[in-house]
PDB file of N, CA and C in Angstrom:
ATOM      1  N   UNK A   1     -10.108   5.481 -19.406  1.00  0.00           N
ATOM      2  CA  UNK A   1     -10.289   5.744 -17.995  1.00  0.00           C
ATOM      3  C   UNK A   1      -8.916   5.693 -17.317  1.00  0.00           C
ATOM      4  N   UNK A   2      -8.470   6.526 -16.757  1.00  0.00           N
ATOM      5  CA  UNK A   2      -7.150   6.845 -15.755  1.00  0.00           C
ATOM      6  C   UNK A   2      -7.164   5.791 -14.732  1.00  0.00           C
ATOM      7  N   UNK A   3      -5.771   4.823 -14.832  1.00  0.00           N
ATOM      8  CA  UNK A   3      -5.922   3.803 -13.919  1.00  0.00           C
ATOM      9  C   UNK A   3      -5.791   4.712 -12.373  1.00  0.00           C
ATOM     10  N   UNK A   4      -5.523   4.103 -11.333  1.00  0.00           N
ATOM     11  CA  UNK A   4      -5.557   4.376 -10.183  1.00  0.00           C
ATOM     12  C   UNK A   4      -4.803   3.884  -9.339  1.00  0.00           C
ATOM     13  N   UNK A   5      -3.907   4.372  -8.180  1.00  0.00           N
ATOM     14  CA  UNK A   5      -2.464   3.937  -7.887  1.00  0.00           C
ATOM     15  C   UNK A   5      -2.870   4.539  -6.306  1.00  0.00           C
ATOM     16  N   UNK A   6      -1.870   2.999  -5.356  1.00  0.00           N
ATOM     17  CA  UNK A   6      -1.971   3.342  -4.031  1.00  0.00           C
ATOM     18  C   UNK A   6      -0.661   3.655  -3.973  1.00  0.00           C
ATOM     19  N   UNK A   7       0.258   5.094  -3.439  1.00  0.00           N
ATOM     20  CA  UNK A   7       1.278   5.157  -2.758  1.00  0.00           C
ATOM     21  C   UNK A   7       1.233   5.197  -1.550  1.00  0.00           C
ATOM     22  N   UNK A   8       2.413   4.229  -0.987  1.00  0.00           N
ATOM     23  CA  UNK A   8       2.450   4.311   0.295  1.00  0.00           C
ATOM     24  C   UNK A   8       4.049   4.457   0.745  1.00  0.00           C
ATOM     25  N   UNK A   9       4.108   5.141   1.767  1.00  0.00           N
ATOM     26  CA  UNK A   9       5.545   5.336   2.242  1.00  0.00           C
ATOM     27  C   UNK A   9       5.422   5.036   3.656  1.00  0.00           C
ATOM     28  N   UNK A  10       6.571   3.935   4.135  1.00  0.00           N
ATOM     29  CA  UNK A  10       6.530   4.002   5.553  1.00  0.00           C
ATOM     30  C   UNK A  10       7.645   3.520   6.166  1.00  0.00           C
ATOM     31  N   UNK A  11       7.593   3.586   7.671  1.00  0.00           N
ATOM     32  CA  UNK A  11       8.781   2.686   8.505  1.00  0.00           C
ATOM     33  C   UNK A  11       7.514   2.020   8.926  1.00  0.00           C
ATOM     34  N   UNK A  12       8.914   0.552   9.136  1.00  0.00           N
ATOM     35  CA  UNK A  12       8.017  -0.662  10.056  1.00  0.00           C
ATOM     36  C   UNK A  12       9.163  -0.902  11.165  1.00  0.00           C
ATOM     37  N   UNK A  13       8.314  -0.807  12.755  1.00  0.00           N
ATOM     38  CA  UNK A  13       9.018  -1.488  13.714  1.00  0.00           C
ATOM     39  C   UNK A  13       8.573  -2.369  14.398  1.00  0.00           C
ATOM     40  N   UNK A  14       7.813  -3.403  13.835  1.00  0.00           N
ATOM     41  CA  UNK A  14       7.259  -4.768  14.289  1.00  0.00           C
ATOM     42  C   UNK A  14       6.920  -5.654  12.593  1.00  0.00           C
ATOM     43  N   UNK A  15       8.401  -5.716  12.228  1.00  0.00           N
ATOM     44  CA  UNK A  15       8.339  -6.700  11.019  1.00  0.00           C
ATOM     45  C   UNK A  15       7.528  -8.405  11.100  1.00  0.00           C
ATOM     46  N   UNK A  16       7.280  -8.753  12.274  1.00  0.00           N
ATOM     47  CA  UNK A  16       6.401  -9.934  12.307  1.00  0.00           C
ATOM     48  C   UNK A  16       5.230  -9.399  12.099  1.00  0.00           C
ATOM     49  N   UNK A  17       4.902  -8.623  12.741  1.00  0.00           N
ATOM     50  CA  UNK A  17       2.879  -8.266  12.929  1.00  0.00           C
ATOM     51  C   UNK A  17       2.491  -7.738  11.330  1.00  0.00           C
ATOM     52  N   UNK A  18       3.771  -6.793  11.130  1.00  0.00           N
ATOM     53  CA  UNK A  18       3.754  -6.387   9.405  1.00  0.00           C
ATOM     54  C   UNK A  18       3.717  -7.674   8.608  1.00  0.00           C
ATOM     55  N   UNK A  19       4.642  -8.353   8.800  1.00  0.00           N
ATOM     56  CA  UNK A  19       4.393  -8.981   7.576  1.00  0.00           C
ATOM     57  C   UNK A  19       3.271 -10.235   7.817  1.00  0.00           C
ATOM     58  N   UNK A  20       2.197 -10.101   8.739  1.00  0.00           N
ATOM     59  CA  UNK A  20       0.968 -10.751   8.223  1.00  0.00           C
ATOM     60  C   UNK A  20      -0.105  -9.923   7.405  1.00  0.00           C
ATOM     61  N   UNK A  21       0.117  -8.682   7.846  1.00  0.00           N
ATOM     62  CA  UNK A  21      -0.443  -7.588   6.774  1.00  0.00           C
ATOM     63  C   UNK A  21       0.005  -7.571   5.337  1.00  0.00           C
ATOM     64  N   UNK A  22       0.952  -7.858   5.370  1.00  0.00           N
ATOM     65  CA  UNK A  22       1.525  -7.995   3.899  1.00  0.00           C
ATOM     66  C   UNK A  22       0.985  -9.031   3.003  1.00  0.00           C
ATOM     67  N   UNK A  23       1.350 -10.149   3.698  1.00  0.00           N
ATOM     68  CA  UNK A  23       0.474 -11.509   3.228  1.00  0.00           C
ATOM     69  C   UNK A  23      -0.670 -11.261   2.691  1.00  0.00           C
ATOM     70  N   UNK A  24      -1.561 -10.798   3.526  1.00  0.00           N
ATOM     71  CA  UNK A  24      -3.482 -10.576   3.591  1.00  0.00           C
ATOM     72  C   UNK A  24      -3.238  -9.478   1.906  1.00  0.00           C
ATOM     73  N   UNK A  25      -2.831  -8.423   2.286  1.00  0.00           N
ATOM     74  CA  UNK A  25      -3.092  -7.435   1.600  1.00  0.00           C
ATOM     75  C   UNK A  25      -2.445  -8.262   0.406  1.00  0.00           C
ATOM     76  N   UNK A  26      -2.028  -8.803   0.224  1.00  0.00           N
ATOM     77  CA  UNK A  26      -1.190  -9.392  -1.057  1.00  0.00           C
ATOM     78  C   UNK A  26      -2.198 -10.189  -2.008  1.00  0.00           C
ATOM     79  N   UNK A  27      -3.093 -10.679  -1.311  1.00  0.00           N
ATOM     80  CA  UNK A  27      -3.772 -11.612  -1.658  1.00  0.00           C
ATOM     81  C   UNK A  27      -4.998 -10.905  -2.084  1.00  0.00           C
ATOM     82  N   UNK A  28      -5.500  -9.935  -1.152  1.00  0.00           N
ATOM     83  CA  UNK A  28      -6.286  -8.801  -1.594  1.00  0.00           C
ATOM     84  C   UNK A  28      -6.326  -7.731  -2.875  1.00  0.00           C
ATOM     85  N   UNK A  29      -5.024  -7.402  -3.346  1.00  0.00           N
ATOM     86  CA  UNK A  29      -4.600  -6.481  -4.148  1.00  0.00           C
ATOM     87  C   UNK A  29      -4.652  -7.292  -5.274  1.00  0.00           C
ATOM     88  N   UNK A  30      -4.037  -8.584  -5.204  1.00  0.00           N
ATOM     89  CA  UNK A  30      -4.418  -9.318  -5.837  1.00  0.00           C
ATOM     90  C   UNK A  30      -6.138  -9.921  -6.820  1.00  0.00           C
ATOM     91  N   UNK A  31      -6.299  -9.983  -5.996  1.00  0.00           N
ATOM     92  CA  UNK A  31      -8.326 -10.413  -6.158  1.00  0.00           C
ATOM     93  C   UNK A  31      -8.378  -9.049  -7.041  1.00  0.00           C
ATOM     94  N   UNK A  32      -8.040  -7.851  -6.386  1.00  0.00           N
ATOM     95  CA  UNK A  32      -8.874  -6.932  -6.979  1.00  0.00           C
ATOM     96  C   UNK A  32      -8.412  -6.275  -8.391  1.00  0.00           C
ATOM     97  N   UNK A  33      -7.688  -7.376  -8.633  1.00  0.00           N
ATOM     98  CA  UNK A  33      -6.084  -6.524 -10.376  1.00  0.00           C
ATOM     99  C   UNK A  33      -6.107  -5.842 -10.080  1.00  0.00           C
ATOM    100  N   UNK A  34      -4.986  -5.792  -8.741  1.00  0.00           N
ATOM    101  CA  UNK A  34      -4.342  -4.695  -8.526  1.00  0.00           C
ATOM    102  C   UNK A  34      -2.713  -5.180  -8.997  1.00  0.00           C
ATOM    103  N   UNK A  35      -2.186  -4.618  -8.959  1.00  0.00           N
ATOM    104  CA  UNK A  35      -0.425  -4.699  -9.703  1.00  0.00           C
ATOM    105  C   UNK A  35       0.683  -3.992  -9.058  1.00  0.00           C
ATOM    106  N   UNK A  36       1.411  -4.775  -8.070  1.00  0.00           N
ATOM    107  CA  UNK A  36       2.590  -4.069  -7.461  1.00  0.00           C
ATOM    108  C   UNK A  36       3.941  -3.665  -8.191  1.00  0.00           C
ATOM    109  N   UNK A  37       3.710  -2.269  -8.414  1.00  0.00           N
ATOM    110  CA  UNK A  37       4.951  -1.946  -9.185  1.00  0.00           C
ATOM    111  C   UNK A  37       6.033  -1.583  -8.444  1.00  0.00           C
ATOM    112  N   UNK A  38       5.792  -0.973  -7.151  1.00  0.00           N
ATOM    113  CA  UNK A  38       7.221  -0.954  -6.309  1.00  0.00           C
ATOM    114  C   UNK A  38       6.466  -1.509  -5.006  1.00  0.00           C
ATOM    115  N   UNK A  39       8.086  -2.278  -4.668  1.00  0.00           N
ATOM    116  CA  UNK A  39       7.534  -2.865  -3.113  1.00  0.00           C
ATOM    117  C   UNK A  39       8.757  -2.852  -2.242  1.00  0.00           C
ATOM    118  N   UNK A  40       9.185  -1.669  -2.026  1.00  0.00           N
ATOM    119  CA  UNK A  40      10.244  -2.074  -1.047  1.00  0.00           C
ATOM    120  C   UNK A  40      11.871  -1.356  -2.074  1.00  0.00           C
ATOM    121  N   UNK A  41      12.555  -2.385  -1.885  1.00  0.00           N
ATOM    122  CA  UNK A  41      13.717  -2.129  -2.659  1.00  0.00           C
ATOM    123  C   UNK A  41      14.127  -1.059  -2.401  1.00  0.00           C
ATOM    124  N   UNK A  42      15.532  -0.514  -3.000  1.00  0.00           N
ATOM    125  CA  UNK A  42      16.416   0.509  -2.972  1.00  0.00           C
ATOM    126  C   UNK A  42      15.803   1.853  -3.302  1.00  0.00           C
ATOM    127  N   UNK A  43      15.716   2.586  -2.630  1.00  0.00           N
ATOM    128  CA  UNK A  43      15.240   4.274  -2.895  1.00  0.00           C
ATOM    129  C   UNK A  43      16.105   5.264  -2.484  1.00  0.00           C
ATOM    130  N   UNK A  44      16.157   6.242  -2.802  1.00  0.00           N
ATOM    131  CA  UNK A  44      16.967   7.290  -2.558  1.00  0.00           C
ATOM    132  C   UNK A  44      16.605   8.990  -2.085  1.00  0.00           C
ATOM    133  N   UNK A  45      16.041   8.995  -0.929  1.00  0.00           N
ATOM    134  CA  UNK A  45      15.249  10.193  -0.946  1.00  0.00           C
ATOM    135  C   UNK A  45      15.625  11.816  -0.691  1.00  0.00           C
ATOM    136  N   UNK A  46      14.758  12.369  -1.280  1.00  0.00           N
ATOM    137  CA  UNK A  46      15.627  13.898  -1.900  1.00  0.00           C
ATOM    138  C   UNK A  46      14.452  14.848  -0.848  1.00  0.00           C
ATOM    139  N   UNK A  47      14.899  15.808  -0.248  1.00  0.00           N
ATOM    140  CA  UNK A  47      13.979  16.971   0.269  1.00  0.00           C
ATOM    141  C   UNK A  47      13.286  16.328   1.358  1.00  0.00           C
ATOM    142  N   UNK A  48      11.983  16.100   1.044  1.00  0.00           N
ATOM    143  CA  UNK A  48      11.637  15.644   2.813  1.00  0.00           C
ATOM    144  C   UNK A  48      11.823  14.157   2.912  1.00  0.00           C
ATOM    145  N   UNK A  49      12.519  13.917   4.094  1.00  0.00           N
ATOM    146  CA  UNK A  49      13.207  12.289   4.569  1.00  0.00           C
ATOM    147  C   UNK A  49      12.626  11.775   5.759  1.00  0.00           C
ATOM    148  N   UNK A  50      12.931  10.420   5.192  1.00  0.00           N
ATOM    149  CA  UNK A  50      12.352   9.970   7.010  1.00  0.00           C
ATOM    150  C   UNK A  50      11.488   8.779   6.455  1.00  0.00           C
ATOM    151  N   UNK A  51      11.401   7.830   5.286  1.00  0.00           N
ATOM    152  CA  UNK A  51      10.578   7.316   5.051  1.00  0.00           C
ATOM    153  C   UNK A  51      10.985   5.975   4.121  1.00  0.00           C
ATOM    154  N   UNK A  52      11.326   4.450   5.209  1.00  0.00           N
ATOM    155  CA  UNK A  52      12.293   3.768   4.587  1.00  0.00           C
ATOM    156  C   UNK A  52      11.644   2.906   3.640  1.00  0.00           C
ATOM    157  N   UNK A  53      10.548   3.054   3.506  1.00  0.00           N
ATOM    158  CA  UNK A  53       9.676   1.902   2.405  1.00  0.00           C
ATOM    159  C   UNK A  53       8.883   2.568   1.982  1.00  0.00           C
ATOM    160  N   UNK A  54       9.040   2.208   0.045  1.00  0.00           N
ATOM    161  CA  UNK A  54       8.199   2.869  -0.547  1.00  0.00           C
ATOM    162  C   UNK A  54       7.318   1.215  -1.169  1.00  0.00           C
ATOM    163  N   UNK A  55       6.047   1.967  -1.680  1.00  0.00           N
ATOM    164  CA  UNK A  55       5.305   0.544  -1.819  1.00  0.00           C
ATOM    165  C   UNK A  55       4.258   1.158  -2.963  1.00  0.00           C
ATOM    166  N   UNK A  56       3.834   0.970  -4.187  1.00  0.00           N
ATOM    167  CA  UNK A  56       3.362   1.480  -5.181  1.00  0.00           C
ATOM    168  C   UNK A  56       2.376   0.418  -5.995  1.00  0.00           C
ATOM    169  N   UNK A  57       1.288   1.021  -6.062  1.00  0.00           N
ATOM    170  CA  UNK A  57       0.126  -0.602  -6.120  1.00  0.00           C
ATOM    171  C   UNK A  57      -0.761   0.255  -7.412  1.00  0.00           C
ATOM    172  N   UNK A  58      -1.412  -0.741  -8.996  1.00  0.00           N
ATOM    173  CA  UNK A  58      -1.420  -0.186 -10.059  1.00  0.00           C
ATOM    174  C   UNK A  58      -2.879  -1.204  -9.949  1.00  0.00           C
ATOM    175  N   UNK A  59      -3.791  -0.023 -10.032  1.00  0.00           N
ATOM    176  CA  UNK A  59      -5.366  -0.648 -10.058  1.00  0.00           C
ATOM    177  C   UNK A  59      -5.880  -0.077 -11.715  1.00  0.00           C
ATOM    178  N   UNK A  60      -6.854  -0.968 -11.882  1.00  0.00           N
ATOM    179  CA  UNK A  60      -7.141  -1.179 -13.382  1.00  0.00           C
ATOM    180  C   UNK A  60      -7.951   0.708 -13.456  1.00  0.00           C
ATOM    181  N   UNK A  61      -8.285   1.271 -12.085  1.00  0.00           N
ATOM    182  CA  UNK A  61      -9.258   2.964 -11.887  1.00  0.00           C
ATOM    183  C   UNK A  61      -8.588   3.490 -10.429  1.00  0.00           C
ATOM    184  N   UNK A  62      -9.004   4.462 -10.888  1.00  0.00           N
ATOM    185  CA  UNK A  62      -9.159   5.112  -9.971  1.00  0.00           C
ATOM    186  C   UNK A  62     -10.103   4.600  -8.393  1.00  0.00           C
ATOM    187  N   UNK A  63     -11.465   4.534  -9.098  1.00  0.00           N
ATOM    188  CA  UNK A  63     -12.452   4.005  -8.246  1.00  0.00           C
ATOM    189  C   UNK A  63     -12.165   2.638  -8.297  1.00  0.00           C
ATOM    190  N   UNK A  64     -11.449   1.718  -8.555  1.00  0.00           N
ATOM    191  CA  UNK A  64     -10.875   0.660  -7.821  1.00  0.00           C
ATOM    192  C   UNK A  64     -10.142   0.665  -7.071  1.00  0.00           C
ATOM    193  N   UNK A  65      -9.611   1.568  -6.966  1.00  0.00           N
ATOM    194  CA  UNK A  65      -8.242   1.681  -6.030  1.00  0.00           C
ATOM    195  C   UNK A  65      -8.596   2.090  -4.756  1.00  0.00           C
ATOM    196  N   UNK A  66      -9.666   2.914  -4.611  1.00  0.00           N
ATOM    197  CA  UNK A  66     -10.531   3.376  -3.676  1.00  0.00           C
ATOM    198  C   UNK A  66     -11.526   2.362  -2.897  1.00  0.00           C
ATOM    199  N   UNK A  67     -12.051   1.668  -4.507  1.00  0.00           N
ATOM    200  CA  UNK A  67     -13.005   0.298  -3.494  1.00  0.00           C
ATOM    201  C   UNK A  67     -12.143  -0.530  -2.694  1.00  0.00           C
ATOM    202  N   UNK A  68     -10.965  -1.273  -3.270  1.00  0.00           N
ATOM    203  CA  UNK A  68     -10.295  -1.916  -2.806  1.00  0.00           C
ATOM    204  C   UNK A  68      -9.841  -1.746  -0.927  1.00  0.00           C
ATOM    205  N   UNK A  69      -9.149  -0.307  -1.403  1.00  0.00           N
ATOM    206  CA  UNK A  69      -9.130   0.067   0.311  1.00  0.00           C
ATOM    207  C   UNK A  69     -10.091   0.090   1.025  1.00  0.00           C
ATOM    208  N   UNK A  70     -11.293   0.833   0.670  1.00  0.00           N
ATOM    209  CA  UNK A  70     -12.449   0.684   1.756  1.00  0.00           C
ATOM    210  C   UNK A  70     -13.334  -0.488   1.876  1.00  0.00           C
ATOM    211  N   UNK A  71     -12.705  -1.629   1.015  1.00  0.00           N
ATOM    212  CA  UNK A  71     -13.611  -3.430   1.528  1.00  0.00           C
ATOM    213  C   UNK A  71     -13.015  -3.257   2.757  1.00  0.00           C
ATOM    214  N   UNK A  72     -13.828  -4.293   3.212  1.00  0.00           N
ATOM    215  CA  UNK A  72     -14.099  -4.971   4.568  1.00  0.00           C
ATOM    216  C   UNK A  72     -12.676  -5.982   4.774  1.00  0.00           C
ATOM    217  N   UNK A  73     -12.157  -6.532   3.746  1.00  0.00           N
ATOM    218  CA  UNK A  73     -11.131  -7.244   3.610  1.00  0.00           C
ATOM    219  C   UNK A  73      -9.973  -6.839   3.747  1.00  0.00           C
ATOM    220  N   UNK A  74     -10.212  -5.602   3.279  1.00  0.00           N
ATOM    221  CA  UNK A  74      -8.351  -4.763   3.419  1.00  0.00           C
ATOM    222  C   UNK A  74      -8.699  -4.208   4.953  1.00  0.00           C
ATOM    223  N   UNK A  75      -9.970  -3.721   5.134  1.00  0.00           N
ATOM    224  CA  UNK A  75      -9.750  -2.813   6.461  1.00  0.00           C
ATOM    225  C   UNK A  75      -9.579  -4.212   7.796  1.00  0.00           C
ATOM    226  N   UNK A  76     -10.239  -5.026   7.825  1.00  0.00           N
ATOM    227  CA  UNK A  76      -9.781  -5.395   8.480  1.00  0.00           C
ATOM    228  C   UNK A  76      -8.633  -6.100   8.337  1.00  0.00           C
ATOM    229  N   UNK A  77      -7.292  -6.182   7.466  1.00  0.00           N
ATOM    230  CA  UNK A  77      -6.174  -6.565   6.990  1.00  0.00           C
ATOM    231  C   UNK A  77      -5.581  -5.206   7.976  1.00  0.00           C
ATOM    232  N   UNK A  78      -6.307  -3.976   8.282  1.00  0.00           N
ATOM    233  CA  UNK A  78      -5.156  -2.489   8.411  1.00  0.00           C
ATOM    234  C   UNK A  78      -5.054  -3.312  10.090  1.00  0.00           C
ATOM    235  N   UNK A  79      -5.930  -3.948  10.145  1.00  0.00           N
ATOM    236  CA  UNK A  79      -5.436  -4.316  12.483  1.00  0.00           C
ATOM    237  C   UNK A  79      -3.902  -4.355  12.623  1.00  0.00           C
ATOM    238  N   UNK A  80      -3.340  -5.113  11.431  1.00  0.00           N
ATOM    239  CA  UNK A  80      -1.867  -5.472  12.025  1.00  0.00           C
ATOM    240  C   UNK A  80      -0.982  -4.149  11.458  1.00  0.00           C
ATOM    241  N   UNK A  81      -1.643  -3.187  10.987  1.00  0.00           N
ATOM    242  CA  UNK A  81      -0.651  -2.125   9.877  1.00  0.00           C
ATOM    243  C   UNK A  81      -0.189  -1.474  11.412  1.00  0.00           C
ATOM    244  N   UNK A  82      -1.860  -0.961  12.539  1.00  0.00           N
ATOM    245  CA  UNK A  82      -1.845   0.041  13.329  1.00  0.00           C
ATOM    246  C   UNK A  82      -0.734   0.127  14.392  1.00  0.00           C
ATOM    247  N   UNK A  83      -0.403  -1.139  15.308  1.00  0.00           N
ATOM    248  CA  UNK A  83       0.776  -1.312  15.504  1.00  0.00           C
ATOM    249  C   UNK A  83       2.135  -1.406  15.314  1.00  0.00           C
ATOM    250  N   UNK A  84       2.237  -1.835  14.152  1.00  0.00           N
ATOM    251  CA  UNK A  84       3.591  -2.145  13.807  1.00  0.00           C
ATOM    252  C   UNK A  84       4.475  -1.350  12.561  1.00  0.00           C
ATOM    253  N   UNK A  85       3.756   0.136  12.307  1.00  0.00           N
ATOM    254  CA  UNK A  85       4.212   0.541  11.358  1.00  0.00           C
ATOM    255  C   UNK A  85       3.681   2.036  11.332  1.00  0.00           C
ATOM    256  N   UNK A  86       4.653   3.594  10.864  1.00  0.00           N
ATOM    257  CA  UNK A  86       3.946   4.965  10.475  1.00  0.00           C
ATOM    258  C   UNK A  86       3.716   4.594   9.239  1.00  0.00           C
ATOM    259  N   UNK A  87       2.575   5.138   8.223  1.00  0.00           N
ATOM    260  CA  UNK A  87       2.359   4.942   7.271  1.00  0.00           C
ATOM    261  C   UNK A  87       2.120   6.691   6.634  1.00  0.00           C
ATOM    262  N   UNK A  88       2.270   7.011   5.591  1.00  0.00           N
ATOM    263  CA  UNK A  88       1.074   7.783   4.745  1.00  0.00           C
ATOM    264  C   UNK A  88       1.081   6.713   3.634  1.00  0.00           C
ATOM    265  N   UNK A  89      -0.238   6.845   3.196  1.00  0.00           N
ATOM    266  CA  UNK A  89      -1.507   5.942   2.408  1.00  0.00           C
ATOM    267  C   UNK A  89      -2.055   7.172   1.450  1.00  0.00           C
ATOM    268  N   UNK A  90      -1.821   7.123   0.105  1.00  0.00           N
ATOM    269  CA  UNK A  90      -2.358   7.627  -0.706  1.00  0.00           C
ATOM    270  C   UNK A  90      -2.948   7.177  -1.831  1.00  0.00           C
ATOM    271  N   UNK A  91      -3.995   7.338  -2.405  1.00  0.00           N
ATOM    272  CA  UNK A  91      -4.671   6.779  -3.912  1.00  0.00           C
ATOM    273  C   UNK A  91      -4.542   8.070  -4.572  1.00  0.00           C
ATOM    274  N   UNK A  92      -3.976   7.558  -5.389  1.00  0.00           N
ATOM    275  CA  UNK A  92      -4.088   8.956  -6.757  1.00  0.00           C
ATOM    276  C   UNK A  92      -4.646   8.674  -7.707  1.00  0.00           C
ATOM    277  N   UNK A  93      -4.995   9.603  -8.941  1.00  0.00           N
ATOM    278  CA  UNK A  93      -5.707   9.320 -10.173  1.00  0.00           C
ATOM    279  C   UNK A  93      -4.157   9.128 -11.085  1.00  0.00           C
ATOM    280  N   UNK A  94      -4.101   8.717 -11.858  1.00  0.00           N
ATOM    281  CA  UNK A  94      -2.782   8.419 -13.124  1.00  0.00           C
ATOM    282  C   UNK A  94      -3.310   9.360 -14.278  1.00  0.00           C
ATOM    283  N   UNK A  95      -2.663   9.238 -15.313  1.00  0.00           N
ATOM    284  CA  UNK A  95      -3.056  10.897 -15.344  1.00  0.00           C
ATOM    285  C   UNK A  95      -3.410   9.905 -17.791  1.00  0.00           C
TER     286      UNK A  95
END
Protein backbone atom coordinates (compact mmCIF):
# COMPACT_ATOMS: atom_id res chain seq x y z
CA UNK A 1 0.00 0.00 0.00
CA UNK A 2 1.51 3.55 -1.08
CA UNK A 3 2.31 5.47 2.06
CA UNK A 4 0.82 8.96 2.08
CA UNK A 5 2.56 12.40 2.53
CA UNK A 6 1.34 15.95 3.70
CA UNK A 7 3.26 18.78 1.75
CA UNK A 8 3.05 21.93 2.95
CA UNK A 9 4.67 25.20 1.90
CA UNK A 10 4.27 28.44 3.64
CA UNK A 11 5.14 31.97 5.16
CA UNK A 12 4.38 32.66 8.79
CA UNK A 13 3.74 36.26 10.09
CA UNK A 14 2.55 35.62 13.60
CA UNK A 15 5.34 33.10 14.82
CA UNK A 16 3.66 33.01 18.43
CA UNK A 17 0.00 32.03 17.32
CA UNK A 18 2.02 29.54 14.79
CA UNK A 19 3.88 28.00 16.94
CA UNK A 20 0.93 26.78 19.19
CA UNK A 21 -0.22 25.13 16.02
CA UNK A 22 2.87 23.51 15.70
CA UNK A 23 2.91 22.10 19.16
CA UNK A 24 -0.87 20.62 18.78
CA UNK A 25 -0.21 19.36 15.32
CA UNK A 26 3.02 17.76 16.57
CA UNK A 27 1.45 15.80 18.95
CA UNK A 28 -1.29 14.92 16.51
CA UNK A 29 0.92 13.70 13.61
CA UNK A 30 2.37 12.05 16.08
CA UNK A 31 -0.69 9.81 17.56
CA UNK A 32 -1.44 9.15 14.08
CA UNK A 33 2.46 7.54 12.78
CA UNK A 34 2.80 10.15 11.09
CA UNK A 35 6.75 10.99 10.43
CA UNK A 36 8.24 14.44 9.83
CA UNK A 37 10.69 14.25 7.18
CA UNK A 38 11.18 17.94 6.42
CA UNK A 39 10.35 20.71 8.79
CA UNK A 40 11.63 23.88 8.04
CA UNK A 41 15.40 24.11 7.41
CA UNK A 42 17.41 25.37 4.45
CA UNK A 43 15.65 25.22 0.92
CA UNK A 44 16.45 26.61 -2.18
CA UNK A 45 13.69 27.47 -4.55
CA UNK A 46 13.77 27.16 -8.38
CA UNK A 47 10.78 28.55 -10.82
CA UNK A 48 7.82 29.54 -8.82
CA UNK A 49 9.01 31.52 -5.43
CA UNK A 50 7.58 33.03 -2.65
CA UNK A 51 7.42 30.23 -0.17
CA UNK A 52 9.78 30.32 3.02
CA UNK A 53 8.83 26.99 4.80
CA UNK A 54 8.71 23.79 3.53
CA UNK A 55 7.19 21.09 5.94
CA UNK A 56 6.86 17.31 4.69
CA UNK A 57 4.85 14.76 6.96
CA UNK A 58 5.21 10.62 6.07
CA UNK A 59 1.86 8.70 7.00
CA UNK A 60 1.92 4.90 7.17
CA UNK A 61 -1.37 5.58 3.62
CA UNK A 62 -2.55 7.50 1.83
CA UNK A 63 -6.00 7.34 3.60
CA UNK A 64 -4.20 8.15 6.75
CA UNK A 65 -2.91 11.07 5.74
CA UNK A 66 -6.28 12.19 4.75
CA UNK A 67 -7.96 10.89 8.09
CA UNK A 68 -5.50 12.58 10.04
CA UNK A 69 -6.27 16.04 8.49
CA UNK A 70 -9.93 15.79 8.52
CA UNK A 71 -10.08 14.66 12.65
CA UNK A 72 -11.60 16.94 14.72
CA UNK A 73 -8.16 17.31 16.43
CA UNK A 74 -6.11 18.69 13.64
CA UNK A 75 -9.07 20.86 12.41
CA UNK A 76 -9.54 22.38 15.28
CA UNK A 77 -5.50 22.68 15.74
CA UNK A 78 -6.01 24.79 11.87
CA UNK A 79 -7.77 28.05 14.37
CA UNK A 80 -4.24 29.24 15.00
CA UNK A 81 -2.82 28.24 11.22
CA UNK A 82 -5.83 30.90 9.82
CA UNK A 83 -4.28 33.92 11.20
CA UNK A 84 -0.91 33.70 11.39
CA UNK A 85 0.25 32.10 8.28
CA UNK A 86 -0.39 31.61 3.84
CA UNK A 87 -0.31 28.05 3.51
CA UNK A 88 -0.81 25.49 0.46
CA UNK A 89 -1.66 22.04 2.18
CA UNK A 90 -1.29 19.07 0.11
CA UNK A 91 -1.70 15.09 0.68
CA UNK A 92 -0.30 13.08 -2.00
CA UNK A 93 -0.22 9.35 -2.73
CA UNK A 94 3.83 8.08 -2.70
CA UNK A 95 4.15 6.23 -5.46
Amino acid sequence: MPKGYWVVRANIHNQDEYSKYVVKASEIVKKNSGTFLVRGGKQKEYEIKGYKRTVIVEFDSYQHAIDCYNSEEYQSALKHVEDSSNRIFTIVEGV
